[in-house]
PDB file of N, CA and C in Angstrom:
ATOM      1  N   UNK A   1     -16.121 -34.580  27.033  1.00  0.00           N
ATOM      2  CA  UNK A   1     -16.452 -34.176  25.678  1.00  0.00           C
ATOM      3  C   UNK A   1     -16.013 -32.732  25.416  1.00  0.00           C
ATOM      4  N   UNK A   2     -16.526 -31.669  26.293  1.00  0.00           N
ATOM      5  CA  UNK A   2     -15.907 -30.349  26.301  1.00  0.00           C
ATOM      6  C   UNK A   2     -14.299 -30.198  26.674  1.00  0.00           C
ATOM      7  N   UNK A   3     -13.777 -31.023  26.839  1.00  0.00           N
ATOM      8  CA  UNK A   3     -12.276 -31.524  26.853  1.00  0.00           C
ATOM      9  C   UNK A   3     -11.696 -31.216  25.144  1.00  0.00           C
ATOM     10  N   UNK A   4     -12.288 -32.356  24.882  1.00  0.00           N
ATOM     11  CA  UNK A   4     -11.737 -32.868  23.634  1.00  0.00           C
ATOM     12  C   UNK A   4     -12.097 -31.714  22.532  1.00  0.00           C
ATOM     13  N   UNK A   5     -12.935 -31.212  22.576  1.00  0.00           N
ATOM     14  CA  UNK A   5     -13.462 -30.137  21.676  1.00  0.00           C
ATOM     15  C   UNK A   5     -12.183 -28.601  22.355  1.00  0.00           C
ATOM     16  N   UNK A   6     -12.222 -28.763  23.155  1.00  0.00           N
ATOM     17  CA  UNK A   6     -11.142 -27.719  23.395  1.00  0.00           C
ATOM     18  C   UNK A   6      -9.367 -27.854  23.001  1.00  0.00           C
ATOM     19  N   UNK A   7      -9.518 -29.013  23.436  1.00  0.00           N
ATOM     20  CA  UNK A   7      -8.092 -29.620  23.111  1.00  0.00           C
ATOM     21  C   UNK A   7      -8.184 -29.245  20.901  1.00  0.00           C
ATOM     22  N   UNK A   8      -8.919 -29.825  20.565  1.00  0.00           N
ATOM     23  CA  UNK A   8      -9.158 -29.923  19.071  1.00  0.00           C
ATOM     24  C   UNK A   8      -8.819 -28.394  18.399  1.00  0.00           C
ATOM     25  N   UNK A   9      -9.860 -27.579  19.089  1.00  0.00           N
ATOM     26  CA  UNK A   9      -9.503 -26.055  18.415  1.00  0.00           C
ATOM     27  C   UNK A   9      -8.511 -25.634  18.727  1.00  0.00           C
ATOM     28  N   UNK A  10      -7.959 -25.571  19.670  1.00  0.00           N
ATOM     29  CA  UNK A  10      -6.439 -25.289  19.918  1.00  0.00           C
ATOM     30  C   UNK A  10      -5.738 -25.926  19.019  1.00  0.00           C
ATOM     31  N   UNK A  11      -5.767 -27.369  18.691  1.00  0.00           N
ATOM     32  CA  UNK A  11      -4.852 -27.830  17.732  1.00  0.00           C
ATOM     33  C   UNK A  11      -4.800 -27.156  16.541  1.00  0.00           C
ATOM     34  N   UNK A  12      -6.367 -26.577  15.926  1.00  0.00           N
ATOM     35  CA  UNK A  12      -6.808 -26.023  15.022  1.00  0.00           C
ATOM     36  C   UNK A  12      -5.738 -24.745  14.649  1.00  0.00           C
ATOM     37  N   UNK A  13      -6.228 -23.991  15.626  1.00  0.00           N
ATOM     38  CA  UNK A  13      -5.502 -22.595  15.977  1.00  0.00           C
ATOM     39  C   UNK A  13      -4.156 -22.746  15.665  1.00  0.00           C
ATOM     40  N   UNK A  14      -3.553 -23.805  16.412  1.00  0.00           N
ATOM     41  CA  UNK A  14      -2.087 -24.052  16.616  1.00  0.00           C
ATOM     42  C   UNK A  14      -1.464 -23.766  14.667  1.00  0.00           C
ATOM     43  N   UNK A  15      -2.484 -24.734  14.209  1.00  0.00           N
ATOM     44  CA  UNK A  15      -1.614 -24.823  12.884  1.00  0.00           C
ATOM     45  C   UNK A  15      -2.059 -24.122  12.254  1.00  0.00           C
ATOM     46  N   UNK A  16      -3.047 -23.194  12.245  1.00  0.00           N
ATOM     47  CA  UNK A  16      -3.646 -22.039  11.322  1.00  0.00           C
ATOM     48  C   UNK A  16      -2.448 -21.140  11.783  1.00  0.00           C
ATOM     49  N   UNK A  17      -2.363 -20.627  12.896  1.00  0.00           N
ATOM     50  CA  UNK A  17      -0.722 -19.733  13.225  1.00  0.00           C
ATOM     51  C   UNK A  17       0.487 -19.921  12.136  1.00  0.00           C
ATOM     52  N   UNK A  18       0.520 -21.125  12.729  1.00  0.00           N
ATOM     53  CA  UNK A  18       2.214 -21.871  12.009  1.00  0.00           C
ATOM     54  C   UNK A  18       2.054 -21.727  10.605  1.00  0.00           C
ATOM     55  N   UNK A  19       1.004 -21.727   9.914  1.00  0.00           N
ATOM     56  CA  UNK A  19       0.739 -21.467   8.118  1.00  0.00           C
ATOM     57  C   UNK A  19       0.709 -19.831   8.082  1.00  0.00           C
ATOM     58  N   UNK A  20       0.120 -19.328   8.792  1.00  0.00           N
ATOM     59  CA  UNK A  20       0.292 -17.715   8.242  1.00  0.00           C
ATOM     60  C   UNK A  20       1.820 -17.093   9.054  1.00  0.00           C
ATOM     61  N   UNK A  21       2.371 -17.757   9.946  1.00  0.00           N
ATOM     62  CA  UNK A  21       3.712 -17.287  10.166  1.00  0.00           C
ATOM     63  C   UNK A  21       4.763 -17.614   9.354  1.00  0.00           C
ATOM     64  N   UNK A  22       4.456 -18.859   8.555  1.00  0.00           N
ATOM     65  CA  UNK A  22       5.768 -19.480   7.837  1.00  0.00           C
ATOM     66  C   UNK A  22       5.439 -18.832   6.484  1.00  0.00           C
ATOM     67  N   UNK A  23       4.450 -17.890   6.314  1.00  0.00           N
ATOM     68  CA  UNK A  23       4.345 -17.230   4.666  1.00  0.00           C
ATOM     69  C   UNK A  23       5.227 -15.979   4.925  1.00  0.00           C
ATOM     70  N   UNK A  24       5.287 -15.722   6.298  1.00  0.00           N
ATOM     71  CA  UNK A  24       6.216 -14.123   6.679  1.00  0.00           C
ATOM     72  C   UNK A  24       7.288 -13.898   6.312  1.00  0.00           C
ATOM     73  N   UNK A  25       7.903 -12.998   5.896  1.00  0.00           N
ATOM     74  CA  UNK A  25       9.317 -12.942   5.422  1.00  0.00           C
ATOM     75  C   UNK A  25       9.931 -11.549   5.204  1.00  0.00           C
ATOM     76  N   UNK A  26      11.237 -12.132   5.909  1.00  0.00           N
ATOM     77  CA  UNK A  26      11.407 -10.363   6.268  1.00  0.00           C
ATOM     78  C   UNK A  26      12.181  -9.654   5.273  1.00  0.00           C
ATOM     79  N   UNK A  27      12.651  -8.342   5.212  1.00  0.00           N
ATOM     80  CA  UNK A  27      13.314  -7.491   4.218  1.00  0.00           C
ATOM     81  C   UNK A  27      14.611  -7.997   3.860  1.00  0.00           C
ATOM     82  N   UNK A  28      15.295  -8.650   4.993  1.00  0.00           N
ATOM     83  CA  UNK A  28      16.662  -9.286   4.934  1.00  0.00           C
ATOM     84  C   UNK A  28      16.372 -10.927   3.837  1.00  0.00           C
ATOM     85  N   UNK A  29      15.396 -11.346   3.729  1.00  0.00           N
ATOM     86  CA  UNK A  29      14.954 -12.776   2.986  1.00  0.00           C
ATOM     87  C   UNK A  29      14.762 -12.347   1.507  1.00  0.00           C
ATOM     88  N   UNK A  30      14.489 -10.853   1.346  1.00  0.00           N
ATOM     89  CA  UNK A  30      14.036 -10.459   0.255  1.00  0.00           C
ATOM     90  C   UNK A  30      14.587  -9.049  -0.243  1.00  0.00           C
ATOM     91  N   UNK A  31      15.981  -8.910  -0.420  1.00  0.00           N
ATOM     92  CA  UNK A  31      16.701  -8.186  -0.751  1.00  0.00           C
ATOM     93  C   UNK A  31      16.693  -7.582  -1.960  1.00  0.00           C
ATOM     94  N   UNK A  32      15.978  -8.172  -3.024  1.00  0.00           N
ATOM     95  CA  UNK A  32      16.069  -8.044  -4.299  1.00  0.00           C
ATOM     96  C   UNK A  32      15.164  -7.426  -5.016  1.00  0.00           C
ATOM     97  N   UNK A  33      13.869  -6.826  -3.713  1.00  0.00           N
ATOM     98  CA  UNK A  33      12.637  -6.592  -3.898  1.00  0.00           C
ATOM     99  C   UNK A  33      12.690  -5.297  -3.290  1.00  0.00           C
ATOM    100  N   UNK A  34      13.883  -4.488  -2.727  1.00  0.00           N
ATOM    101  CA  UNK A  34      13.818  -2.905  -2.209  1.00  0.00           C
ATOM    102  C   UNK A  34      13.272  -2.559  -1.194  1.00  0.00           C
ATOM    103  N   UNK A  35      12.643  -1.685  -1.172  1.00  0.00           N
ATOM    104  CA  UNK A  35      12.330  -1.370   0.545  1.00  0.00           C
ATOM    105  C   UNK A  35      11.076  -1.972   0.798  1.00  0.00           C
ATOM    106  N   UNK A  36      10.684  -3.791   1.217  1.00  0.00           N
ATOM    107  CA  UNK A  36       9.567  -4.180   1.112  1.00  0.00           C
ATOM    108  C   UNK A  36       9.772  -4.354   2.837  1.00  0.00           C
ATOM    109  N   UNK A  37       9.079  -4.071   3.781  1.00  0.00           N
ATOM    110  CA  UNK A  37       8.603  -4.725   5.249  1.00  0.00           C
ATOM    111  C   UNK A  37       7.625  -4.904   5.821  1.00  0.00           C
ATOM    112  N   UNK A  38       8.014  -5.801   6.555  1.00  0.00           N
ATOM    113  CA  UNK A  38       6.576  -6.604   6.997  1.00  0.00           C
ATOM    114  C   UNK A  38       5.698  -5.635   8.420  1.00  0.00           C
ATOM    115  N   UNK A  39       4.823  -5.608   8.395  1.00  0.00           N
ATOM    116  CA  UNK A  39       4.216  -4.686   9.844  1.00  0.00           C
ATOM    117  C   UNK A  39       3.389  -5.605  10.063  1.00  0.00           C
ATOM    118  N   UNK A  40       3.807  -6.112  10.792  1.00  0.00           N
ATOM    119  CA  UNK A  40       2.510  -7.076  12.058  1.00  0.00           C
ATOM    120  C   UNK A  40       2.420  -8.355  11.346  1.00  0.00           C
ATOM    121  N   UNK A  41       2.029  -9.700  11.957  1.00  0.00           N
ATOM    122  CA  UNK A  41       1.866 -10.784  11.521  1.00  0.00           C
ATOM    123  C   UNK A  41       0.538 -10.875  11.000  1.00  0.00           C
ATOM    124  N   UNK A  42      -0.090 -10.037  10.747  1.00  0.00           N
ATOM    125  CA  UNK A  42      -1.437 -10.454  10.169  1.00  0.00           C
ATOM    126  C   UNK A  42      -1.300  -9.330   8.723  1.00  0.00           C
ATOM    127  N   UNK A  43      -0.272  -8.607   8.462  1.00  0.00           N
ATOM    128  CA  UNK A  43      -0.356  -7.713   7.189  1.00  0.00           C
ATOM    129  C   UNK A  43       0.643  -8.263   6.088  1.00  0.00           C
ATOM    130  N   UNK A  44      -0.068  -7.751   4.647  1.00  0.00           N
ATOM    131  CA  UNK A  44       1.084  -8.003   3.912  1.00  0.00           C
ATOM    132  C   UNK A  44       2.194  -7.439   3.761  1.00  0.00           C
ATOM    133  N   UNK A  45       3.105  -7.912   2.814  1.00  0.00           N
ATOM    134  CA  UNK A  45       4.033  -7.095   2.992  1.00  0.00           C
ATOM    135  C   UNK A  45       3.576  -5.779   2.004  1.00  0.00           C
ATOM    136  N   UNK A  46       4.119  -4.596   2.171  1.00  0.00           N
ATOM    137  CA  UNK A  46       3.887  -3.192   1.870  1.00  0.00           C
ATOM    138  C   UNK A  46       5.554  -2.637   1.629  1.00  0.00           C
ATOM    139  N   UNK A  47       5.233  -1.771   1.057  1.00  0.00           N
ATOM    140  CA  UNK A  47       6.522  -0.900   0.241  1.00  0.00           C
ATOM    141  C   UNK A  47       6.309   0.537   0.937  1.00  0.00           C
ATOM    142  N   UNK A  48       7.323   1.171   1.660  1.00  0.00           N
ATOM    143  CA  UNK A  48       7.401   1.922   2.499  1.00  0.00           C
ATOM    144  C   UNK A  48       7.877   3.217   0.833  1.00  0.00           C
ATOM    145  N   UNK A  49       7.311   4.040   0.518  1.00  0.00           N
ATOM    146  CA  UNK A  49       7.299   5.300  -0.214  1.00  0.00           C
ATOM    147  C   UNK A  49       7.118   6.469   0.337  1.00  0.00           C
ATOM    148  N   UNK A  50       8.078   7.477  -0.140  1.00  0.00           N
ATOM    149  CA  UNK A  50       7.711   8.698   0.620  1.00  0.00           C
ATOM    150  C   UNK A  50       6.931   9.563  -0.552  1.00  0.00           C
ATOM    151  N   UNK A  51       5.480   9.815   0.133  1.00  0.00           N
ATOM    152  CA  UNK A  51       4.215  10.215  -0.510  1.00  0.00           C
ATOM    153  C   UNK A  51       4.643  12.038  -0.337  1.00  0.00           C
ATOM    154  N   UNK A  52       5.216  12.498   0.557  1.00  0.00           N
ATOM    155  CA  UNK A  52       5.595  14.046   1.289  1.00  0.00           C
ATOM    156  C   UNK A  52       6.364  14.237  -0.463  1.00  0.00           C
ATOM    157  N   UNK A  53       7.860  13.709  -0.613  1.00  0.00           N
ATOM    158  CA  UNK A  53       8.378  13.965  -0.944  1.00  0.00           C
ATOM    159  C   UNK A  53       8.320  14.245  -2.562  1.00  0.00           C
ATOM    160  N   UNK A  54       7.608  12.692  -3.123  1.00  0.00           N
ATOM    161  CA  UNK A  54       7.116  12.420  -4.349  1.00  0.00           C
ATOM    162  C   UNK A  54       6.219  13.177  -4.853  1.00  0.00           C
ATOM    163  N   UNK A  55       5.073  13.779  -4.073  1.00  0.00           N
ATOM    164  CA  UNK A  55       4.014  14.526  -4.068  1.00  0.00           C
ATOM    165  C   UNK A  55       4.261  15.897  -4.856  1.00  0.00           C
ATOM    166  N   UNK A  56       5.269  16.607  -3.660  1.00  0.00           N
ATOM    167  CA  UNK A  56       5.946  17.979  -4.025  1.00  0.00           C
ATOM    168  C   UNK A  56       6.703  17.897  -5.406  1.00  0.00           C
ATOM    169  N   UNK A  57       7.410  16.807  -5.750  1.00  0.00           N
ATOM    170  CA  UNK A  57       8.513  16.934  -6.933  1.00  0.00           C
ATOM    171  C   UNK A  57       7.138  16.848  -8.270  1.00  0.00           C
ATOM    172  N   UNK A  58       6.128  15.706  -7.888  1.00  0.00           N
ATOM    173  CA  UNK A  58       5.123  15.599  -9.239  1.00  0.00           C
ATOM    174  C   UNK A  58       4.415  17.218  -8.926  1.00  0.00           C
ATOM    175  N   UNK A  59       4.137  17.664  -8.109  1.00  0.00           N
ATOM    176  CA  UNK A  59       2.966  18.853  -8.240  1.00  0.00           C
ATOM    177  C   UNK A  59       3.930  20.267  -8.152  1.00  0.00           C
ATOM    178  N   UNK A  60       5.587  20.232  -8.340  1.00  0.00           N
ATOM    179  CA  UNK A  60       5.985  21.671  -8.627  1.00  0.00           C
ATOM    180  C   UNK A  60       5.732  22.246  -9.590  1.00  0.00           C
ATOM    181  N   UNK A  61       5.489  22.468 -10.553  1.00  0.00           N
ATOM    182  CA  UNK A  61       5.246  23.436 -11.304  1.00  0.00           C
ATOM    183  C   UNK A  61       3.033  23.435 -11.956  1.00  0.00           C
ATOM    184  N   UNK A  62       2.539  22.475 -10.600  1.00  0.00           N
ATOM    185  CA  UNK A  62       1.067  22.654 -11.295  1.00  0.00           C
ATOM    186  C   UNK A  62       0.730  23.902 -10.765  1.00  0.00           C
ATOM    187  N   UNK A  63      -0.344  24.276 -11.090  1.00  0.00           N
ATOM    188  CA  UNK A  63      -1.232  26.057 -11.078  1.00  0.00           C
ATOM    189  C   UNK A  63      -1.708  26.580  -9.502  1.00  0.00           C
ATOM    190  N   UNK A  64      -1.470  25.346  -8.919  1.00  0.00           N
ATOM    191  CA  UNK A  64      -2.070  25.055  -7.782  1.00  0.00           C
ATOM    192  C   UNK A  64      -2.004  23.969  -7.117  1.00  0.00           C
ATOM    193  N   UNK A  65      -0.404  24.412  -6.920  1.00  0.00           N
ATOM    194  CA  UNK A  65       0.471  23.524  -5.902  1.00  0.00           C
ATOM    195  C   UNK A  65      -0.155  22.541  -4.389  1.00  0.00           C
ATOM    196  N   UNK A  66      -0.984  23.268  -3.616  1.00  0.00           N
ATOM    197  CA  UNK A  66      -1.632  23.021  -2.391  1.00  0.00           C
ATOM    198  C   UNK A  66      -2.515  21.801  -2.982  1.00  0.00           C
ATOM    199  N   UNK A  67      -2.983  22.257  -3.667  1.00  0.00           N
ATOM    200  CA  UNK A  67      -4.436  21.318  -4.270  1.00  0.00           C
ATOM    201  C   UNK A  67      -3.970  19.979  -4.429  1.00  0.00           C
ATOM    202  N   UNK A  68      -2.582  20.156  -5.709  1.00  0.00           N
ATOM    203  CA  UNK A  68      -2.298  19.004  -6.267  1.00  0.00           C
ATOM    204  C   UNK A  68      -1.992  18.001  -5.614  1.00  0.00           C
ATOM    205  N   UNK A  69      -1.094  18.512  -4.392  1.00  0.00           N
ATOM    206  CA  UNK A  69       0.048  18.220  -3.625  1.00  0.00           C
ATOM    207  C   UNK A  69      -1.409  17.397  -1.740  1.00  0.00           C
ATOM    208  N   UNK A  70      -2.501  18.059  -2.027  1.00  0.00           N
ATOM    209  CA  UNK A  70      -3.147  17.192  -0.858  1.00  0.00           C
ATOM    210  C   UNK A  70      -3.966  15.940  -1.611  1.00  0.00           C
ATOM    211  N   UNK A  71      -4.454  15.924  -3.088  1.00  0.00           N
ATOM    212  CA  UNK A  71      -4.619  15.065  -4.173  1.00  0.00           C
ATOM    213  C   UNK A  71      -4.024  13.953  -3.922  1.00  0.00           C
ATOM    214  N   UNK A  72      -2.612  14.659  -4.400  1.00  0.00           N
ATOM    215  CA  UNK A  72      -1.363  13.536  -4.574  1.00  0.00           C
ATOM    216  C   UNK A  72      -1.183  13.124  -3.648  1.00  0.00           C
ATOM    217  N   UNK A  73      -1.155  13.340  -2.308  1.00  0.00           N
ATOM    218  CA  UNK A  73      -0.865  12.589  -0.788  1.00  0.00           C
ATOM    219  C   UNK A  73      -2.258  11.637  -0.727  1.00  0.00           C
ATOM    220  N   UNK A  74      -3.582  11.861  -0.946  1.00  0.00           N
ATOM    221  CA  UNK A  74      -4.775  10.844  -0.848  1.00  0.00           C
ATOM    222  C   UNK A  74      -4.440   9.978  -1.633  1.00  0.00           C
ATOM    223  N   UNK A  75      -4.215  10.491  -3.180  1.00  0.00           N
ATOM    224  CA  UNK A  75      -3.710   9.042  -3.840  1.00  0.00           C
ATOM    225  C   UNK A  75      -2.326   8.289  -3.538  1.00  0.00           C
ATOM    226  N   UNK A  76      -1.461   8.536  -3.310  1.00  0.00           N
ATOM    227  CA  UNK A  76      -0.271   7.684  -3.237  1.00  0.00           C
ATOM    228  C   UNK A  76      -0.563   6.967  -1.708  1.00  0.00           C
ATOM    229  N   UNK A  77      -1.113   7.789  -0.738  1.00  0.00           N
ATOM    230  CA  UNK A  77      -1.573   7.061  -0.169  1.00  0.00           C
ATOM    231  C   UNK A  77      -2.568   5.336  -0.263  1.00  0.00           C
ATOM    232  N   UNK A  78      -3.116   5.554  -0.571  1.00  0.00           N
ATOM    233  CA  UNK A  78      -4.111   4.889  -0.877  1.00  0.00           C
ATOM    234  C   UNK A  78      -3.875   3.457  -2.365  1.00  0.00           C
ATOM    235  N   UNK A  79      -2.853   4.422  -3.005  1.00  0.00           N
ATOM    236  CA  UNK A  79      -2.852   3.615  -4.224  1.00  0.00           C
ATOM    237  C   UNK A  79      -0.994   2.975  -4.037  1.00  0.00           C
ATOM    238  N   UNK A  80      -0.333   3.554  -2.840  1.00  0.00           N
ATOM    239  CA  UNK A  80       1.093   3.294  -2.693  1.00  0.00           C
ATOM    240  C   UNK A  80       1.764   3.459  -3.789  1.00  0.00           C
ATOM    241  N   UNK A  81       1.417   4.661  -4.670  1.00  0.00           N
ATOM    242  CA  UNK A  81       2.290   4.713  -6.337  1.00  0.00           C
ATOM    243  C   UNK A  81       1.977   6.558  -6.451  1.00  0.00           C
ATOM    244  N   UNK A  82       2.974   7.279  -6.819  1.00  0.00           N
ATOM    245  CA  UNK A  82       2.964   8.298  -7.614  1.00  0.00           C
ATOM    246  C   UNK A  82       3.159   8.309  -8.898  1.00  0.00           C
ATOM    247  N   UNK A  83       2.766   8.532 -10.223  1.00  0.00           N
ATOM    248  CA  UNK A  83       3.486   8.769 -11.410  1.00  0.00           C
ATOM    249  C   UNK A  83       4.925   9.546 -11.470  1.00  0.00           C
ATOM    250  N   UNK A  84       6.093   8.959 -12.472  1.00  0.00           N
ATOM    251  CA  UNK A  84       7.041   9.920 -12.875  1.00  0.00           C
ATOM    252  C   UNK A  84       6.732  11.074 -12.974  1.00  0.00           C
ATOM    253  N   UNK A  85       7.523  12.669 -13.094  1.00  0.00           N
ATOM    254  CA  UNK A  85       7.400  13.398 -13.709  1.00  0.00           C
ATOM    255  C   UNK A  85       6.009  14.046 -13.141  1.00  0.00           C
ATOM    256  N   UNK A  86       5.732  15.766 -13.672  1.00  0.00           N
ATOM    257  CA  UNK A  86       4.743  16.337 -13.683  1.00  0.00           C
ATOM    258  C   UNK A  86       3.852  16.274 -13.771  1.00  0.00           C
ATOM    259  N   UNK A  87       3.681  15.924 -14.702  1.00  0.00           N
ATOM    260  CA  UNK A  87       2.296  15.199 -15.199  1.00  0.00           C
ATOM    261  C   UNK A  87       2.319  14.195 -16.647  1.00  0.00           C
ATOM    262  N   UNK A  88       1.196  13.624 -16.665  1.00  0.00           N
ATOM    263  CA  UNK A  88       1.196  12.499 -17.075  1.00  0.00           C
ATOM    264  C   UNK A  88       1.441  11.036 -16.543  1.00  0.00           C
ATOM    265  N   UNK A  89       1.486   9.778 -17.382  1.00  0.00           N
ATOM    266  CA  UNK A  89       2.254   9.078 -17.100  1.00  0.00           C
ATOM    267  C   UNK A  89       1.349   8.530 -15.791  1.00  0.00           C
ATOM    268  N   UNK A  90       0.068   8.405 -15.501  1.00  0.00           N
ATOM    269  CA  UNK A  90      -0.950   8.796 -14.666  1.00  0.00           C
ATOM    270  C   UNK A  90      -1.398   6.855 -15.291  1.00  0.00           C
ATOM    271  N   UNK A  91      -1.090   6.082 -16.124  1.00  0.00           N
ATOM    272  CA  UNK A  91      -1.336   4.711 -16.346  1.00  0.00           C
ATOM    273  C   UNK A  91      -0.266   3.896 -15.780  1.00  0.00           C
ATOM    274  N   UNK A  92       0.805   4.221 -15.167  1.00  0.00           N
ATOM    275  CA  UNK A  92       1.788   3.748 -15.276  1.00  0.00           C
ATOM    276  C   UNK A  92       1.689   3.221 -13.488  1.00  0.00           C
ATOM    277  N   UNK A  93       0.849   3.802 -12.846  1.00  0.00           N
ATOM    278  CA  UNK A  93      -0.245   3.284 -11.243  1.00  0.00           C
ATOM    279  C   UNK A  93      -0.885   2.572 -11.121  1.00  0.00           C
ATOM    280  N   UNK A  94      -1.733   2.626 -12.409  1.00  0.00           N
ATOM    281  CA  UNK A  94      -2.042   1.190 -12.521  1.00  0.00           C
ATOM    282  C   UNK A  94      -4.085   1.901 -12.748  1.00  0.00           C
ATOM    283  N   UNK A  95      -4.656   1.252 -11.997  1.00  0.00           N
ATOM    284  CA  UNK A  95      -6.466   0.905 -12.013  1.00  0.00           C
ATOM    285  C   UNK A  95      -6.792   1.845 -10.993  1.00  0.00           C
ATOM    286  N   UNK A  96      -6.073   1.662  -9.977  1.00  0.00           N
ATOM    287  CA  UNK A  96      -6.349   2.753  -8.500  1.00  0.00           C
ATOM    288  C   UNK A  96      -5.960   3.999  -8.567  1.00  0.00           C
ATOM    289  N   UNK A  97      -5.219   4.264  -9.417  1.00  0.00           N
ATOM    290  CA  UNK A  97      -4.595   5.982  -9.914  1.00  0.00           C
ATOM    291  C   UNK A  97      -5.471   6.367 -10.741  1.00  0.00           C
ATOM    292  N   UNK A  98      -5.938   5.705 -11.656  1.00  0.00           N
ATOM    293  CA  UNK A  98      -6.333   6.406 -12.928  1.00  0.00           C
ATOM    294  C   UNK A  98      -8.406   6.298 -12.740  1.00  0.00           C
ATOM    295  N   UNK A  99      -8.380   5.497 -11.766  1.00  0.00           N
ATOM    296  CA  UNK A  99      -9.331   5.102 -11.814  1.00  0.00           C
ATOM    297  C   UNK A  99     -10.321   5.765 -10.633  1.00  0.00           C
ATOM    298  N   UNK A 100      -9.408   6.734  -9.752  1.00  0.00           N
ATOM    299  CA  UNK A 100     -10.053   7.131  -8.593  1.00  0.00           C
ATOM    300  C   UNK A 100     -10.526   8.963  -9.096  1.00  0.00           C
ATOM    301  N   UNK A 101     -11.999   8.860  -8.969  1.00  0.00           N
ATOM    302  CA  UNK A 101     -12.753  10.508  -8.789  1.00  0.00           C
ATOM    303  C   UNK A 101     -12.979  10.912  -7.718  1.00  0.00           C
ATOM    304  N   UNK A 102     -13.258  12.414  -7.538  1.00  0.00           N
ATOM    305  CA  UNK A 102     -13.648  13.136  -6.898  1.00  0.00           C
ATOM    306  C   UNK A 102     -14.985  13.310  -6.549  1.00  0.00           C
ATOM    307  N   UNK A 103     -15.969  14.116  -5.589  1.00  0.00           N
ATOM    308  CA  UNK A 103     -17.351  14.082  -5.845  1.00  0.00           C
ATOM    309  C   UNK A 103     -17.827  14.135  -6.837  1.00  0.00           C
ATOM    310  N   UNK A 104     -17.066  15.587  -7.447  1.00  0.00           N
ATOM    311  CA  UNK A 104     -18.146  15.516  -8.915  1.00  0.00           C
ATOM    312  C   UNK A 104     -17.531  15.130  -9.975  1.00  0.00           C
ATOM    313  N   UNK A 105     -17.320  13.690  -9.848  1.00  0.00           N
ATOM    314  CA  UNK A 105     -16.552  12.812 -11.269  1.00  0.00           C
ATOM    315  C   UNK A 105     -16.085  13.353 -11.902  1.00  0.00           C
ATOM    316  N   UNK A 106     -14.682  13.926 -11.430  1.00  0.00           N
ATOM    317  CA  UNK A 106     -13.472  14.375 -12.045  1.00  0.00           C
ATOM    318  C   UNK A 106     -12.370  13.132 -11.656  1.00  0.00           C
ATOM    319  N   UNK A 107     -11.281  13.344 -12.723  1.00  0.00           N
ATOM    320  CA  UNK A 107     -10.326  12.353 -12.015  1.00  0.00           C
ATOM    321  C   UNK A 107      -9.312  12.953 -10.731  1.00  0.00           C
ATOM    322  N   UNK A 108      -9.430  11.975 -10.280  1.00  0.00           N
ATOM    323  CA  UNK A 108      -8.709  13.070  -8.232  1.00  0.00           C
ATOM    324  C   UNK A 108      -7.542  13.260  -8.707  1.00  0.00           C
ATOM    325  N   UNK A 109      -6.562  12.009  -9.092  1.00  0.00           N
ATOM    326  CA  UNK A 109      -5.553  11.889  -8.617  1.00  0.00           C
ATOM    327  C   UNK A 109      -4.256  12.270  -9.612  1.00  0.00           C
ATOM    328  N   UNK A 110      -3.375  13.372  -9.652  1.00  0.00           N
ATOM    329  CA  UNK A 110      -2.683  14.564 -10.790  1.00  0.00           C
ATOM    330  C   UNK A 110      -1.950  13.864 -11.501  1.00  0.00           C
TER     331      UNK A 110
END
């Protein structure tokens, strides 16, 4: 009986694998979609952005570059999106940009 129950979940297992491996798909399958790759068989796919770079170009000319610029790295982190441009344009991230405060309910993210 403890046979068959072992044999069974394994079968289980077997094809729960084979369904979340055959949804995988790599950057070369999906060319049309930019820098999308896969990290690990259990993640989705994710969009590789440089948060360093994007950060500095949105927070050059704010009052207080350091500030903006460790802001802007928590959010793009977190939200995988910077806004265009300096400022503004802060809807265009979507719910997780516009939508994320600070302790004292300010909006965090520049």
């Amino acid at each position: 009986m403890a046979a068959v129950r072992v044999v069974l979940l394994l079968g289980v297992f077997l094809f729960c694998l084979t369904e979340v491996s055959s949804d995988i798909m790599t950057e070369e399958q999906l060319p049309h979609l930019g820098q999308l790759v896969v990290r690990g068989g259990s993640r989705r796919l994710m969009q590789d952005i440089d948060c360093g770079g994007l950060c500095k170009q949105r927070c050059s000319v704010h009052s207080r570059p350091k500030i903006c610029s460790r802001a802007c790295g928590t959010c793009c982190v977190r939200c995988k999106c910077v806004p265009p441009g300096t400022s503004g344009n802060r809807e265009l991230c979507g719910k997780c940009y516009t939508d994320m405060t600070t302790h004292g309910n300010k909006t965090k993210c520049p």
